[in-house]
C-alpha atoms as a PDB file:
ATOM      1  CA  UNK A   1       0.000   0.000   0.000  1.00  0.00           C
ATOM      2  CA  UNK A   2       1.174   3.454  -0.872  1.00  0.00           C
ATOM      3  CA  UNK A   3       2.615   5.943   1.908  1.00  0.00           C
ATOM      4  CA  UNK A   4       0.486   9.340   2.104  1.00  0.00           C
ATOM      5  CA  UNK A   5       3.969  11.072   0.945  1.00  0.00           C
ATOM      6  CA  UNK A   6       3.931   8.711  -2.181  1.00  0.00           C
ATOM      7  CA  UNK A   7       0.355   9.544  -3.040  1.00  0.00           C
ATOM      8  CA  UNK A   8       1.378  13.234  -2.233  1.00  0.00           C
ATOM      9  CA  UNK A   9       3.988  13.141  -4.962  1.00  0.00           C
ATOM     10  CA  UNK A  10       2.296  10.779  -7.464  1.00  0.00           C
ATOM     11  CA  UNK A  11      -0.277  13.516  -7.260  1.00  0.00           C
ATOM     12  CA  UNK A  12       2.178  16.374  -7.967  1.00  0.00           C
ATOM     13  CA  UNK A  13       3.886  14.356 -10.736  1.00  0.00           C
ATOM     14  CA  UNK A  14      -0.076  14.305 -13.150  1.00  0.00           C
ATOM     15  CA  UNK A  15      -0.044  17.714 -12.345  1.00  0.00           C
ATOM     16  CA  UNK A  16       3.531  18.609 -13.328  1.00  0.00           C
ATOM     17  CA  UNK A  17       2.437  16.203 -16.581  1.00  0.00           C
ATOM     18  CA  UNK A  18      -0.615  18.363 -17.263  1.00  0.00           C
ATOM     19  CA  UNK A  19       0.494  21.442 -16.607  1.00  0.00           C
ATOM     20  CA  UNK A  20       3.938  21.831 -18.049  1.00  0.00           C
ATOM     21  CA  UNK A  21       4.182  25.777 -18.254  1.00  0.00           C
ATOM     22  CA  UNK A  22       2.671  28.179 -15.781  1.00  0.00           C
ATOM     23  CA  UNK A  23       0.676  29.664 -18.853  1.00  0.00           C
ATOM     24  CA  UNK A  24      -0.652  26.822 -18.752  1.00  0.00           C
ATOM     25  CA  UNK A  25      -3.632  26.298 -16.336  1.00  0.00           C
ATOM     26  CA  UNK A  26      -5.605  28.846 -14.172  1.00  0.00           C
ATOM     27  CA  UNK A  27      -4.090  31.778 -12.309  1.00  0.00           C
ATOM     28  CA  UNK A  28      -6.190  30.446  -9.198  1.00  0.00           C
ATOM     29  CA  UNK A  29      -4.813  26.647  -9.860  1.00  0.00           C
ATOM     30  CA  UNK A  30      -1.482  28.053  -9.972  1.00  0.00           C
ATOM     31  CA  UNK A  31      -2.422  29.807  -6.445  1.00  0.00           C
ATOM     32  CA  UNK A  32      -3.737  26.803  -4.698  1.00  0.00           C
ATOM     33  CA  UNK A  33      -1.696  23.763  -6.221  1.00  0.00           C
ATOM     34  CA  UNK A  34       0.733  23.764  -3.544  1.00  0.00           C
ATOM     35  CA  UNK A  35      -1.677  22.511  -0.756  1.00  0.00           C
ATOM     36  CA  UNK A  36      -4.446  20.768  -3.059  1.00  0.00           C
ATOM     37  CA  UNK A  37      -2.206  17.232  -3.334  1.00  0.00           C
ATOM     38  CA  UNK A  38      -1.753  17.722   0.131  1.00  0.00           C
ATOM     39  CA  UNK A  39      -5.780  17.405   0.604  1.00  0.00           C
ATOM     40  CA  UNK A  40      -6.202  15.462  -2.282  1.00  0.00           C
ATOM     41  CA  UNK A  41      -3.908  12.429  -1.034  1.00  0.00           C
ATOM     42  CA  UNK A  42      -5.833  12.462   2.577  1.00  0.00           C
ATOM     43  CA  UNK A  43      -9.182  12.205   1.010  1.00  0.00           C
ATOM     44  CA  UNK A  44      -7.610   9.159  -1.549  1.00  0.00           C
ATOM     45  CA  UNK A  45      -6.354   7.660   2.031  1.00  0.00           C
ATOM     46  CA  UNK A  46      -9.531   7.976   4.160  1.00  0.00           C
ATOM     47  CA  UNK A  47     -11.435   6.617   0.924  1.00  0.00           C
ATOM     48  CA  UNK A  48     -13.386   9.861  -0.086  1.00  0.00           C
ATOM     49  CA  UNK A  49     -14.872   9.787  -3.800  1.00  0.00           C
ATOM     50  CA  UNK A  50     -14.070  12.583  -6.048  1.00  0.00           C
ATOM     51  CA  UNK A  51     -17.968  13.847  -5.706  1.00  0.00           C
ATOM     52  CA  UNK A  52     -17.512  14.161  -2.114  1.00  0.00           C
ATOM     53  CA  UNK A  53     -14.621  16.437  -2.280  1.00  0.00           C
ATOM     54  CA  UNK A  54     -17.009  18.149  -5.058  1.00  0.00           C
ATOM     55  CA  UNK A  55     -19.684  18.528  -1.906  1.00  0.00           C
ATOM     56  CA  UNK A  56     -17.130  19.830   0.471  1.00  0.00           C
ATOM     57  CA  UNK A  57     -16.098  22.350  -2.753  1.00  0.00           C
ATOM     58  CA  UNK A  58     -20.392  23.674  -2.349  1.00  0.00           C
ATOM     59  CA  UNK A  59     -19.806  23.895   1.178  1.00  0.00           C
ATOM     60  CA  UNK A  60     -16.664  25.969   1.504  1.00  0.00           C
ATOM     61  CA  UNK A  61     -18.113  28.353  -1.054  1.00  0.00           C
ATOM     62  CA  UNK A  62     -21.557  28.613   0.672  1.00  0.00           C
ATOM     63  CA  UNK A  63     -19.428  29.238   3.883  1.00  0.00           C
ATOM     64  CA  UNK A  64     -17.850  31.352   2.667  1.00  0.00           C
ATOM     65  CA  UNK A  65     -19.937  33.442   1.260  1.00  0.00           C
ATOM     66  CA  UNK A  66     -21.989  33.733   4.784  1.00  0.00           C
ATOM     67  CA  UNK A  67     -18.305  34.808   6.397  1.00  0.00           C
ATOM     68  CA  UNK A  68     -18.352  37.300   3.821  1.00  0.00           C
ATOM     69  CA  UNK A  69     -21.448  39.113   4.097  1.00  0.00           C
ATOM     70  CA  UNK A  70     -20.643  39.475   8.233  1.00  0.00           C
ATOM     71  CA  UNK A  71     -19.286  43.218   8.764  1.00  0.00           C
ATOM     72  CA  UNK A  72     -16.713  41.950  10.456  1.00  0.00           C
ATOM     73  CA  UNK A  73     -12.661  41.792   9.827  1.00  0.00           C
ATOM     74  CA  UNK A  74     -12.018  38.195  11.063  1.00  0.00           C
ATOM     75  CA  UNK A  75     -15.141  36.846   9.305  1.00  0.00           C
ATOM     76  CA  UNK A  76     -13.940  38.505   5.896  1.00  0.00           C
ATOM     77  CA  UNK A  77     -10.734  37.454   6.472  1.00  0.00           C
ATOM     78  CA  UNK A  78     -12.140  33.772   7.092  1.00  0.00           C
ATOM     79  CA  UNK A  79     -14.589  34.180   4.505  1.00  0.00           C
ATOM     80  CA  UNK A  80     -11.778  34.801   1.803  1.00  0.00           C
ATOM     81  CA  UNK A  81      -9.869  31.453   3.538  1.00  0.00           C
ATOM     82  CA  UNK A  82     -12.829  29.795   2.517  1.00  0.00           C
ATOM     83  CA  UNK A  83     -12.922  31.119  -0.936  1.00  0.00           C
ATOM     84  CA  UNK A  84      -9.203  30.112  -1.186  1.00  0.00           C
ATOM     85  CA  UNK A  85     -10.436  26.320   0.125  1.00  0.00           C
ATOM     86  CA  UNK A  86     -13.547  26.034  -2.449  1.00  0.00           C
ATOM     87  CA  UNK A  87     -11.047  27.146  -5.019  1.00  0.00           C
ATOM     88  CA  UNK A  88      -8.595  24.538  -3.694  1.00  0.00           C
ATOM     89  CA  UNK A  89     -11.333  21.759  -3.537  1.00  0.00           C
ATOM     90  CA  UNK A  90     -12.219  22.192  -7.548  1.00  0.00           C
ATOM     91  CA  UNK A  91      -8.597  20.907  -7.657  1.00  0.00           C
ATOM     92  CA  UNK A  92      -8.623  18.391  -5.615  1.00  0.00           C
ATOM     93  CA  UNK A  93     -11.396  16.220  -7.079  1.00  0.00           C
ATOM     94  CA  UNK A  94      -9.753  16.057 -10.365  1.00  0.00           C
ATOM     95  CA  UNK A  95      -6.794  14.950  -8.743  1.00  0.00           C
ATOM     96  CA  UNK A  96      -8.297  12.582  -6.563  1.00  0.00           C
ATOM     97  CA  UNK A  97     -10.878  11.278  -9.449  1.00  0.00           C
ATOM     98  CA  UNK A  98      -7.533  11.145 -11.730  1.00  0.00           C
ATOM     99  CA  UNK A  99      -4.943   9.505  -9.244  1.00  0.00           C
ATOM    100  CA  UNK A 100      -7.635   6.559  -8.592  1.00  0.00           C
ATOM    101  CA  UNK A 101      -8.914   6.764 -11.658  1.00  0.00           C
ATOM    102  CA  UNK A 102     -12.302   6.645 -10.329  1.00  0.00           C
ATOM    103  CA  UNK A 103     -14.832   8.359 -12.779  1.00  0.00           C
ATOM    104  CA  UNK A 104     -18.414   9.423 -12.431  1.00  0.00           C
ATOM    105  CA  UNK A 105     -21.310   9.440 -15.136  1.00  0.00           C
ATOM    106  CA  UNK A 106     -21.915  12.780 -13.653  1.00  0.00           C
ATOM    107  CA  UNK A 107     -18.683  14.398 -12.114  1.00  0.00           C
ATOM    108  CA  UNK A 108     -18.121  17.123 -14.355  1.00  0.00           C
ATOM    109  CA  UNK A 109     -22.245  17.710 -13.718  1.00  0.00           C
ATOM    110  CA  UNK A 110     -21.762  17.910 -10.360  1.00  0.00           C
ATOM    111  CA  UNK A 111     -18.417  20.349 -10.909  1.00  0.00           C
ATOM    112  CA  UNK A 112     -20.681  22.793 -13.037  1.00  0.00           C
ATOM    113  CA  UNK A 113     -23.678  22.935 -10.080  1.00  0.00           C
ATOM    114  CA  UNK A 114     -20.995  23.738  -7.993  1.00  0.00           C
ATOM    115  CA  UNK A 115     -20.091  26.407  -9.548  1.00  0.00           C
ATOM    116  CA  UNK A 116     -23.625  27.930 -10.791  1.00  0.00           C
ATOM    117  CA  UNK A 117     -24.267  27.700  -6.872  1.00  0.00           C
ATOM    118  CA  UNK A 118     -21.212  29.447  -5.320  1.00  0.00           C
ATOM    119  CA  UNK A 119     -20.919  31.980  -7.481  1.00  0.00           C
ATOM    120  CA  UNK A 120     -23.908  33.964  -7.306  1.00  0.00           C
ATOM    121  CA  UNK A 121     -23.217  33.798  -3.882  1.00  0.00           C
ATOM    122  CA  UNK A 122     -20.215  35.015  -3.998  1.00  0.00           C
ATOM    123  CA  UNK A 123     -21.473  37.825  -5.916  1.00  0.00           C
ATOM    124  CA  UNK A 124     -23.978  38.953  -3.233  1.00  0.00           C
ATOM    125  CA  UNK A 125     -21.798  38.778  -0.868  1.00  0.00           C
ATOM    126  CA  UNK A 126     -19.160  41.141  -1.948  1.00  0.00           C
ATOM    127  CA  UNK A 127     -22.351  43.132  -3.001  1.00  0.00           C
ATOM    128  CA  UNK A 128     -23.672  42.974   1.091  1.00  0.00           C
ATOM    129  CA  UNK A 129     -19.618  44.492   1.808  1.00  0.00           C
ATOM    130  CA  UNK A 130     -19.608  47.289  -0.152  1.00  0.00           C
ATOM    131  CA  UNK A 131     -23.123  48.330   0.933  1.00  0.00           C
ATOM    132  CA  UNK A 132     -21.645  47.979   4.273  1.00  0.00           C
ATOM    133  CA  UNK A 133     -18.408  50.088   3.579  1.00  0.00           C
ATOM    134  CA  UNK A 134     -20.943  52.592   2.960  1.00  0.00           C
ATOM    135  CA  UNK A 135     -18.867  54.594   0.344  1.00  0.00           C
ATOM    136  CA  UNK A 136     -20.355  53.774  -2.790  1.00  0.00           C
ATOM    137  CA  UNK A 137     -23.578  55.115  -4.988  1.00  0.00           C
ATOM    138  CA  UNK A 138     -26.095  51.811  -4.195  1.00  0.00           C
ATOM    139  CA  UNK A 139     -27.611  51.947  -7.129  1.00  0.00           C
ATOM    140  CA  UNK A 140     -24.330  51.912  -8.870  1.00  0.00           C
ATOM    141  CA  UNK A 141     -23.357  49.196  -7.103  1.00  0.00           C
ATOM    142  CA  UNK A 142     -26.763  46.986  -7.657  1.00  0.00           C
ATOM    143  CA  UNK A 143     -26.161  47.736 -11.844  1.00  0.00           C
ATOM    144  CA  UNK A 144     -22.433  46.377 -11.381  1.00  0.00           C
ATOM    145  CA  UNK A 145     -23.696  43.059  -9.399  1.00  0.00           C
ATOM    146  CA  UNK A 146     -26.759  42.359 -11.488  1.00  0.00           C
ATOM    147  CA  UNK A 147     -24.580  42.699 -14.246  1.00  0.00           C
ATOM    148  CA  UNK A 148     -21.550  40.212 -13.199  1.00  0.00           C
ATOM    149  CA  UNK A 149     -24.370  37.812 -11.661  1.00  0.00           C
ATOM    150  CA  UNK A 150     -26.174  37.905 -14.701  1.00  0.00           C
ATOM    151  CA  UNK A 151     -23.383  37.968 -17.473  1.00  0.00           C
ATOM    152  CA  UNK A 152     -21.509  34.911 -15.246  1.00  0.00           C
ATOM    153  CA  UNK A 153     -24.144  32.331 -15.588  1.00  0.00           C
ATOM    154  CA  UNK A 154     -24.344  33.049 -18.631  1.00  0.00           C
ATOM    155  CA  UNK A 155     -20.477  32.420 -19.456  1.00  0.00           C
ATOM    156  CA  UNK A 156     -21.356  29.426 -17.569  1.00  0.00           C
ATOM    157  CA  UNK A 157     -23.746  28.475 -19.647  1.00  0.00           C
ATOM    158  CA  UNK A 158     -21.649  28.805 -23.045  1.00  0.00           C
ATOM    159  CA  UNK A 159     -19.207  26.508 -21.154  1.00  0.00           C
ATOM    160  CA  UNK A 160     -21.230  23.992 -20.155  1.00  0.00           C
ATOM    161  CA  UNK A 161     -23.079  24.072 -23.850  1.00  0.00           C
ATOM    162  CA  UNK A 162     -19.259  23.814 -25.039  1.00  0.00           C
ATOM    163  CA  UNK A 163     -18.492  20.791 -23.256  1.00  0.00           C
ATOM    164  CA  UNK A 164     -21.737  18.751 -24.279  1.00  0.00           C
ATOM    165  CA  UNK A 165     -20.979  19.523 -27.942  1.00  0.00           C
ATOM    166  CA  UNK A 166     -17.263  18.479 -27.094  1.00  0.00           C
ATOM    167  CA  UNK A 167     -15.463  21.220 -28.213  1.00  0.00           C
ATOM    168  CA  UNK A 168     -13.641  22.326 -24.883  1.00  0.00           C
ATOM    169  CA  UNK A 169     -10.768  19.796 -25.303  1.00  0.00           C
ATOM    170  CA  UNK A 170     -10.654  20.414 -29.302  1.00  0.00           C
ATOM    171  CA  UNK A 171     -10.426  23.985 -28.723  1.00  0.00           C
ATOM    172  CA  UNK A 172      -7.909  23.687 -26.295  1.00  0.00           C
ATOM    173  CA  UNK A 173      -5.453  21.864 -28.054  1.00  0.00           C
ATOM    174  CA  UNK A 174      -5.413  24.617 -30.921  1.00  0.00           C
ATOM    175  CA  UNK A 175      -4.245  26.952 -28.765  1.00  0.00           C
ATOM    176  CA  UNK A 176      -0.748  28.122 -28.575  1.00  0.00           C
ATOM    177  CA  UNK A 177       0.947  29.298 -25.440  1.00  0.00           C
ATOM    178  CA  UNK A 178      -0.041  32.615 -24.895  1.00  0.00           C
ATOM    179  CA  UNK A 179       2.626  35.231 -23.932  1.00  0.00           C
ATOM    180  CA  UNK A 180       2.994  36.729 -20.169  1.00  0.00           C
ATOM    181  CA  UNK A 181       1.228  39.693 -20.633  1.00  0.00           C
ATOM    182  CA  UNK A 182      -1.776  38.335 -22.592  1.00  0.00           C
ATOM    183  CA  UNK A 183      -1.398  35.083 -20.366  1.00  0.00           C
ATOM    184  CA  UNK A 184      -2.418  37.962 -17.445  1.00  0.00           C
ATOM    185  CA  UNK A 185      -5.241  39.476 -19.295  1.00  0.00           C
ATOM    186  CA  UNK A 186      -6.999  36.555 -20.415  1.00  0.00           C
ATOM    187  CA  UNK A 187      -6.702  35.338 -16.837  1.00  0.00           C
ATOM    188  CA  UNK A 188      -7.921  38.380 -15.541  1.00  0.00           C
ATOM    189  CA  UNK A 189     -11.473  37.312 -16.740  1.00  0.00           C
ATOM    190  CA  UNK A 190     -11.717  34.191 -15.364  1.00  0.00           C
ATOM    191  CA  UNK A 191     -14.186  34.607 -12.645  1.00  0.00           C
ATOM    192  CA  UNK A 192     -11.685  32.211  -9.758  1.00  0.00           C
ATOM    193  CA  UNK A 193      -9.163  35.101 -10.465  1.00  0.00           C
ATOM    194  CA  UNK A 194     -11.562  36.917  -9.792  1.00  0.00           C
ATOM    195  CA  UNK A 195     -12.478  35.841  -6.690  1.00  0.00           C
ATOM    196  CA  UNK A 196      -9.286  34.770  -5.222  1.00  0.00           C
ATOM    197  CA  UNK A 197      -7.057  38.072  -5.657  1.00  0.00           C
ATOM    198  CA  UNK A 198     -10.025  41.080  -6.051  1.00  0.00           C
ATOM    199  CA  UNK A 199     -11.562  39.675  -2.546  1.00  0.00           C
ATOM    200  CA  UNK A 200      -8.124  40.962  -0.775  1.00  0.00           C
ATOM    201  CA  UNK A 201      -8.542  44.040  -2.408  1.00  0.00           C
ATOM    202  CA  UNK A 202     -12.400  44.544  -0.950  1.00  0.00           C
ATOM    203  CA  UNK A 203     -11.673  43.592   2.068  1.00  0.00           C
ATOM    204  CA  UNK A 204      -8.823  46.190   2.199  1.00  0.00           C
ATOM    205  CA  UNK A 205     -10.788  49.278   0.532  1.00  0.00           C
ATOM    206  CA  UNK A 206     -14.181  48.095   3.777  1.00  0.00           C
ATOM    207  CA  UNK A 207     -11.370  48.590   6.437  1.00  0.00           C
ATOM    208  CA  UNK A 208      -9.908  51.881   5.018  1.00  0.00           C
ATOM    209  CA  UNK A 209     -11.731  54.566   6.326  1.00  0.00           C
ATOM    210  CA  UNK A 210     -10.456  56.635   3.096  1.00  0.00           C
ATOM    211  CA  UNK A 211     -12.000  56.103  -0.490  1.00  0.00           C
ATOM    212  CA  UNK A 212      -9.960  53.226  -1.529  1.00  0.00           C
ATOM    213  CA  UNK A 213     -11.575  53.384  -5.556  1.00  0.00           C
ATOM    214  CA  UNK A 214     -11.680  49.488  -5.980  1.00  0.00           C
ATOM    215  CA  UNK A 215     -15.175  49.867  -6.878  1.00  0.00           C
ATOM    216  CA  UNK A 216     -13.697  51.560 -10.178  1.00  0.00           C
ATOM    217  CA  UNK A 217     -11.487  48.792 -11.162  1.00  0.00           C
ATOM    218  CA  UNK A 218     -14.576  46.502  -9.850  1.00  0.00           C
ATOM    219  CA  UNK A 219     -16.443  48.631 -12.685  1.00  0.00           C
ATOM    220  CA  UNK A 220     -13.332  48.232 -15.643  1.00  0.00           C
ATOM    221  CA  UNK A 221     -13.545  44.378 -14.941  1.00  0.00           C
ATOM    222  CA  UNK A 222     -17.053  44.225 -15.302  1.00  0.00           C
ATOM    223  CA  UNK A 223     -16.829  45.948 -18.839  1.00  0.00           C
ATOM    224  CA  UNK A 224     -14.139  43.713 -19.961  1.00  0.00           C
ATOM    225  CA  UNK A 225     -15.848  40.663 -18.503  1.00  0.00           C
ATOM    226  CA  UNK A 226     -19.133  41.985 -20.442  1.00  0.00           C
ATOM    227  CA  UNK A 227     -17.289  42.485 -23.428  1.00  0.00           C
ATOM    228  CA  UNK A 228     -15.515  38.912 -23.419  1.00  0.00           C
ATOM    229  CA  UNK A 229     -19.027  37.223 -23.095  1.00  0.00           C
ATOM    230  CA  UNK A 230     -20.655  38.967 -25.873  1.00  0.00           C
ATOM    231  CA  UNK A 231     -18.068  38.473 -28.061  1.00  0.00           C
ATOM    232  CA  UNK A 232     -17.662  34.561 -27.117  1.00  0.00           C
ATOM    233  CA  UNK A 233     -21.765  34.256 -27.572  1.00  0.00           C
ATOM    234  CA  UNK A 234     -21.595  36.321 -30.786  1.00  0.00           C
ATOM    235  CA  UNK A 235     -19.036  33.526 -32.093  1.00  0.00           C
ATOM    236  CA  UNK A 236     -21.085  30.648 -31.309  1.00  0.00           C
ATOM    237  CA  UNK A 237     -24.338  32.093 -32.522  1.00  0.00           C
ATOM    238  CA  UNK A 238     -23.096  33.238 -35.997  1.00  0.00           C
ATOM    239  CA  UNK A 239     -21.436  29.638 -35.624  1.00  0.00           C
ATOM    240  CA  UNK A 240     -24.514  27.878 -35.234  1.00  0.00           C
ATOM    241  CA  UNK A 241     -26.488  30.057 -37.434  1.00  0.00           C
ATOM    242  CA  UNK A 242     -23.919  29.426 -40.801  1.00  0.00           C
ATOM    243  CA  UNK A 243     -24.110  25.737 -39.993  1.00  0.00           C
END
């Protein structure tokens, strides 16, 4: 039988095999990869399937989201830990499902529920915080968050679409390696980025007592996030339509 360490590093060797360049792979991945085999080779010890970790994933982000929405510094501050975990969790059940090779009909279902349910959440509750830092136009702020709620499940609808037609892995393998700086931009989009590094920022602008102006580069990613969806949906309908 296998020693935790072994499973630790059999674990880290699939990901160094996957993800062979830091372009390669999400910013957030990049961010929590050093302690998901960690997790990962527990749950593969104690026996845990890869849709349980997916569970614990919903959890952590509901949690978190609740933490969140308290105007309080420690709960924030635990409310982005648990951000960091749910992120962190959406690694580890690939790697557990991949190390043991253990596979379910509806895994990657599960995965996209997971997200359609945390994020929303996530949403309102950085929403709730800048309500509560009590510096910002509210109805400014409601047209930003209905917008990001809104234009988010539908990205996550395109990508979900995308996979049943099959064309996530095709499209993948077309594309080259992206420089640094357009490496950072794409990623900047990603809504796990998103989460994981403008969260610190929030939480620093609700304990400044001065005007910190996140909610303007809150406003610049929503454009570009806006922007990115339209154009992606514009793509596939003119795709659809023509064929």
């Amino acid at each position: 039988m296998k020693s935790y360490i072994d499973v630790v590093n059999e674990i880290k060797n699939l990901s160094k095999s996957r993800i062979t360049n830091i372009r390669k792979g999400m910013l957030a991945g990049h961010m929590c990869r050093p302690l998901s085999p960690y997790l990962s080779a527990m749950f593969i010890k104690k026996g845990i399937s890869p849709n349980t970790v997916t569970l614990m994933m919903i959890g952590w982000g509901v949690l978190g989201s609740a933490l969140f929405a308290i105007p309080c510094l420690w709960c924030k501050i635990a409310g982005y830990i648990c951000f960091y975990l749910w992120f962190t969790m959406d690694l580890c059940d690939g790697e557990v499902a991949r190390t043991t090779k253990q596979f379910s009909k509806y895994g990657k279902e599960m995965d996209y529920m997971a997200h359609l349910i945390c994020h929303p959440l996530m949403n309102i509750a950085m929403w709730i915080t800048y309500l509560q830092a009590d510096k910002y136009d509210a109805t400014m702020l409601a047209c930003i968050f209905i917008t990001i709620i809104s234009v988010e499940l539908v990205m996550r609808n395109l990508i979900s679409f995308d996979s049943y037609l099959g064309n996530v892995d095709e499209n993948s393998a077309k594309q080259s390696l992206p420089n640094y700086f357009r490496y950072l931009i794409n990623q900047s989009i990603l809504y796990p980025n998103f989460i994981l590094v403008f969260t610190l920022f929030v939480i620093w602008d609700y304990f400044n007592d001065f005007v910190c102006q996140t909610i303007y580069l809150l406003l610049l990613w929503t454009v570009c996030f806006l922007l990115v969806v339209l154009k992606e949906y514009y793509k596939r309908l003119t795709f659809y339509y023509e064929n």
